[in-house]
C-alpha atoms as a PDB file:
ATOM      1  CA  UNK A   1       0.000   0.000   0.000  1.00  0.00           C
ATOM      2  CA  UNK A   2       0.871   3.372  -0.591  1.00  0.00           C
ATOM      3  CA  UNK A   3       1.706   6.137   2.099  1.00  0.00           C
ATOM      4  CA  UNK A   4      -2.229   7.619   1.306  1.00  0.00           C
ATOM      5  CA  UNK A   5      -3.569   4.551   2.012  1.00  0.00           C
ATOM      6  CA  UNK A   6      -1.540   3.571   4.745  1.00  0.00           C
ATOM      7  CA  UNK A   7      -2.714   7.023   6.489  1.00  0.00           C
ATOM      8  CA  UNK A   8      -6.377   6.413   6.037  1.00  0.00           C
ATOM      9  CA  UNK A   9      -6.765   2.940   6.730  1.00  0.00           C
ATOM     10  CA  UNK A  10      -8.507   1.904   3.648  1.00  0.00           C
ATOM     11  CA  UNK A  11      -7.285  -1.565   1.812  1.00  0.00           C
ATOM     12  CA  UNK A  12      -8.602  -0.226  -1.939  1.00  0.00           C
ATOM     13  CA  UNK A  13      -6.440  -0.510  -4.930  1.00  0.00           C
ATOM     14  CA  UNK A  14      -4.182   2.222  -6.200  1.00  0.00           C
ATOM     15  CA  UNK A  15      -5.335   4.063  -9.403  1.00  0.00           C
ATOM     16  CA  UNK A  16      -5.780   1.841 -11.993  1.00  0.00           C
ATOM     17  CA  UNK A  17      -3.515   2.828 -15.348  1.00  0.00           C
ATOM     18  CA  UNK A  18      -3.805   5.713 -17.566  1.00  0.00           C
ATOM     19  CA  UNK A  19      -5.244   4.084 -20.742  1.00  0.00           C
ATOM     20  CA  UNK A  20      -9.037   3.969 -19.536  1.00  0.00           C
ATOM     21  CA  UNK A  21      -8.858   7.442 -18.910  1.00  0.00           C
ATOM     22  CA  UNK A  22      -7.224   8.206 -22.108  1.00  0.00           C
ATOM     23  CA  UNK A  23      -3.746   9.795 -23.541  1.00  0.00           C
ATOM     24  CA  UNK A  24      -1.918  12.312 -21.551  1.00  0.00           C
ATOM     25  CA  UNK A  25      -2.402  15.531 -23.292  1.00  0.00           C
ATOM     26  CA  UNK A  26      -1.575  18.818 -23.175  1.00  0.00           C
ATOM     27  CA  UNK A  27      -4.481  21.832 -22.610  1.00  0.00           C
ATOM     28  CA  UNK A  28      -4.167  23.185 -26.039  1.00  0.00           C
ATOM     29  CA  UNK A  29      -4.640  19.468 -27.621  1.00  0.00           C
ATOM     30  CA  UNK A  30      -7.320  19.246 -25.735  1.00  0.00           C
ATOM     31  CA  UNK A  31      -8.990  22.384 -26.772  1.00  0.00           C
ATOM     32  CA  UNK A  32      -8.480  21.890 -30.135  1.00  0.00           C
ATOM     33  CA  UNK A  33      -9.748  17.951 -29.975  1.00  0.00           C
ATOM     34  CA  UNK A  34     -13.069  20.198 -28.456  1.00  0.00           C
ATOM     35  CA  UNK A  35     -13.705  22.304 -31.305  1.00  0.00           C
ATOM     36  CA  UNK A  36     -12.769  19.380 -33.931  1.00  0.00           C
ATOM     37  CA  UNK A  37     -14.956  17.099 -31.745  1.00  0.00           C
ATOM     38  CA  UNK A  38     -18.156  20.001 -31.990  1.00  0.00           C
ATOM     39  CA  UNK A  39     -17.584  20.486 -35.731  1.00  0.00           C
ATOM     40  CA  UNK A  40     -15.919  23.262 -36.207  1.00  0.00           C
ATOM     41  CA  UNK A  41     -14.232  24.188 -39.417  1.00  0.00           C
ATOM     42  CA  UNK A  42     -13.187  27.902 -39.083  1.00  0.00           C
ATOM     43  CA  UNK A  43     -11.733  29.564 -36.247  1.00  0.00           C
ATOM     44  CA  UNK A  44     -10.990  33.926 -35.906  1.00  0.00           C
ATOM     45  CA  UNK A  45      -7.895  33.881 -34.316  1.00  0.00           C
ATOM     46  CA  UNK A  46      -6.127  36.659 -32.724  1.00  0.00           C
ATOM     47  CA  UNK A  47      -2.393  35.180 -32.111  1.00  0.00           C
ATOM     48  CA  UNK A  48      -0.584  36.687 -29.119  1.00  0.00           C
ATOM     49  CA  UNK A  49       2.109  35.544 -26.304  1.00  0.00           C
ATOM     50  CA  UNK A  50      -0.512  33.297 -24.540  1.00  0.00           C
ATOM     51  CA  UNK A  51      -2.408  31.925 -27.360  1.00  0.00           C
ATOM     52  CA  UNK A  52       0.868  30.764 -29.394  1.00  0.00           C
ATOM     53  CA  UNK A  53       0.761  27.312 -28.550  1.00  0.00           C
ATOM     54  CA  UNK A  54      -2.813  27.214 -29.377  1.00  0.00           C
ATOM     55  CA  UNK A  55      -2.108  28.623 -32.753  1.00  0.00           C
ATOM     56  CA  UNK A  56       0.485  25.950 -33.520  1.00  0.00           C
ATOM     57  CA  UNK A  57      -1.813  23.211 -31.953  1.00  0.00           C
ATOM     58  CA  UNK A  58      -4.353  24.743 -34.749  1.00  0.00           C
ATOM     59  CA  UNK A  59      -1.720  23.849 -37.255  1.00  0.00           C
ATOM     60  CA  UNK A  60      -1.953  20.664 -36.811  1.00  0.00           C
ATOM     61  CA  UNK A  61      -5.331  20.226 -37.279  1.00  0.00           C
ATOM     62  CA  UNK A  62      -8.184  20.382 -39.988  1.00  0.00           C
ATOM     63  CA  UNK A  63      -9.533  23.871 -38.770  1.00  0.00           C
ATOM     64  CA  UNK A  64      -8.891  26.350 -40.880  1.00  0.00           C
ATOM     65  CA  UNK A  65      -7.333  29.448 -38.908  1.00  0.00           C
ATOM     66  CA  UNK A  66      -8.209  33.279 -40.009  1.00  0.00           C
ATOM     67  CA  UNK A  67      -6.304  36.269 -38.733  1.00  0.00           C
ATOM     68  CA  UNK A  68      -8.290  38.845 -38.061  1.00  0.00           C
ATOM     69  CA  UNK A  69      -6.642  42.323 -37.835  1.00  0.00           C
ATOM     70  CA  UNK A  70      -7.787  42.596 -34.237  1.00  0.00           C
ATOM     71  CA  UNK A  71     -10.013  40.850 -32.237  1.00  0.00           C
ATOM     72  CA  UNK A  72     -13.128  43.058 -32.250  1.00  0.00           C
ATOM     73  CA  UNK A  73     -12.705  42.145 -36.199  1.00  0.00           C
ATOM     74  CA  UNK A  74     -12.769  38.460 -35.573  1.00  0.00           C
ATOM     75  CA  UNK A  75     -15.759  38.317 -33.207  1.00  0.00           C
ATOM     76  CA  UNK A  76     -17.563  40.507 -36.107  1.00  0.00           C
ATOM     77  CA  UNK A  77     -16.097  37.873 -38.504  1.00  0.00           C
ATOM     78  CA  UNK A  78     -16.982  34.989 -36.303  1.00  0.00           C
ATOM     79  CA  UNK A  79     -20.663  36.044 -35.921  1.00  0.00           C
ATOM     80  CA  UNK A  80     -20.848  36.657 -39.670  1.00  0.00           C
ATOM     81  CA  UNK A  81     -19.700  33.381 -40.111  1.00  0.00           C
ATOM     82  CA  UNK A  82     -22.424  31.872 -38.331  1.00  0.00           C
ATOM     83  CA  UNK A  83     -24.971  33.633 -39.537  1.00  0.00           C
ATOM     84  CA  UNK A  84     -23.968  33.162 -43.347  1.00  0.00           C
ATOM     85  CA  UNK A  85     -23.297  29.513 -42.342  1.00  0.00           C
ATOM     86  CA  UNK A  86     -25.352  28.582 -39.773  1.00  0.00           C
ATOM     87  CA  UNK A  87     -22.346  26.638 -38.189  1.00  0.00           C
ATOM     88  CA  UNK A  88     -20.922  28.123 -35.000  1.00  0.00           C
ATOM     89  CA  UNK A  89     -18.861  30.835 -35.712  1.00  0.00           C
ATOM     90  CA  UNK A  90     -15.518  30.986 -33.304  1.00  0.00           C
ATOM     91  CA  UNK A  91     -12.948  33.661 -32.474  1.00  0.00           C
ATOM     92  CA  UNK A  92     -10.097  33.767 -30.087  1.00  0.00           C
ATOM     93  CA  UNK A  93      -8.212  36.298 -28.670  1.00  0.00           C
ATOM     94  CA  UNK A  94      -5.316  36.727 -26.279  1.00  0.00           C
ATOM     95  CA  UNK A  95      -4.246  37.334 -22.789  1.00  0.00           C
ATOM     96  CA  UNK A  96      -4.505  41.116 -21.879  1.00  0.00           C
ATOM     97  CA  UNK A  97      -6.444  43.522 -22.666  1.00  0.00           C
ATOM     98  CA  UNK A  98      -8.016  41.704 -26.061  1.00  0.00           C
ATOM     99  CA  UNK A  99     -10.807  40.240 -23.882  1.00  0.00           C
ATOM    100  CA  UNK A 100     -12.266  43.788 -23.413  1.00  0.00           C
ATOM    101  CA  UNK A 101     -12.291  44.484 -27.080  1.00  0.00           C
ATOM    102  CA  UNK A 102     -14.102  41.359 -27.967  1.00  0.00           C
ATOM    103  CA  UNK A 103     -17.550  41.756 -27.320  1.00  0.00           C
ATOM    104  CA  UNK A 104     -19.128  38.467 -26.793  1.00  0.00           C
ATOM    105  CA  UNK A 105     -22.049  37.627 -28.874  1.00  0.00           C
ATOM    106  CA  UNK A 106     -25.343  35.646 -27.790  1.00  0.00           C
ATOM    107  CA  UNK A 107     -27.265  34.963 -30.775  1.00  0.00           C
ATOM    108  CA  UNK A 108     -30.720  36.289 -30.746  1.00  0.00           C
ATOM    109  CA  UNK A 109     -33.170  33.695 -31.294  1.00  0.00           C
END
């Protein structure tokens, strides 16, 4: 037994291996497996210090990435996307002060 179970008494088994919860991966995989996983095709992407990895996970994939001048421009873009599409229509910023220039939209139904 392990010093955890030692401490609270209990006779369970350890944590069973990593394969049935799945491949070790990193955040950015992860969010990219998301949007691939809800369908999405296009993403409005904003690249900056924080987001880089993202972009480069993006890379990888089968979404297609548009640069938007600035991010107000891709959540304009994004929306326009959707509503030409009817898909969901994605942007992405970065850290800082990008968050308060992207308005976030709520469809109207």
């Amino acid at each position: 037994m392990n010093k955890t179970m030692e401490i609270a008494g209990t006779k369970t088994k350890p944590a069973s291996s990593r394969a049935e919860v799945g491949a070790a991966m990193f955040g950015r995989d992860i969010l990219v497996h998301a949007l691939e996983r809800e369908g999405v095709e296009v993403i409005f992407a904003y690249p900056g210090g924080a987001s880089m990895e993202i972009h480069q996970a993006l890379t990888k994939s089968k979404i297609r990435t548009i640069l938007p001048r600035h991010e107000q421009g891709g959540g304009f873009a994004a929306e326009g996307y959707a509503r030409a599409t009817g898909r969901a229509g994605v942007c992405m910023g970065t850290s800082g002060p990008p968050p308060s220039r992207t308005p976030i939209w709520i469809p109207a139904r």
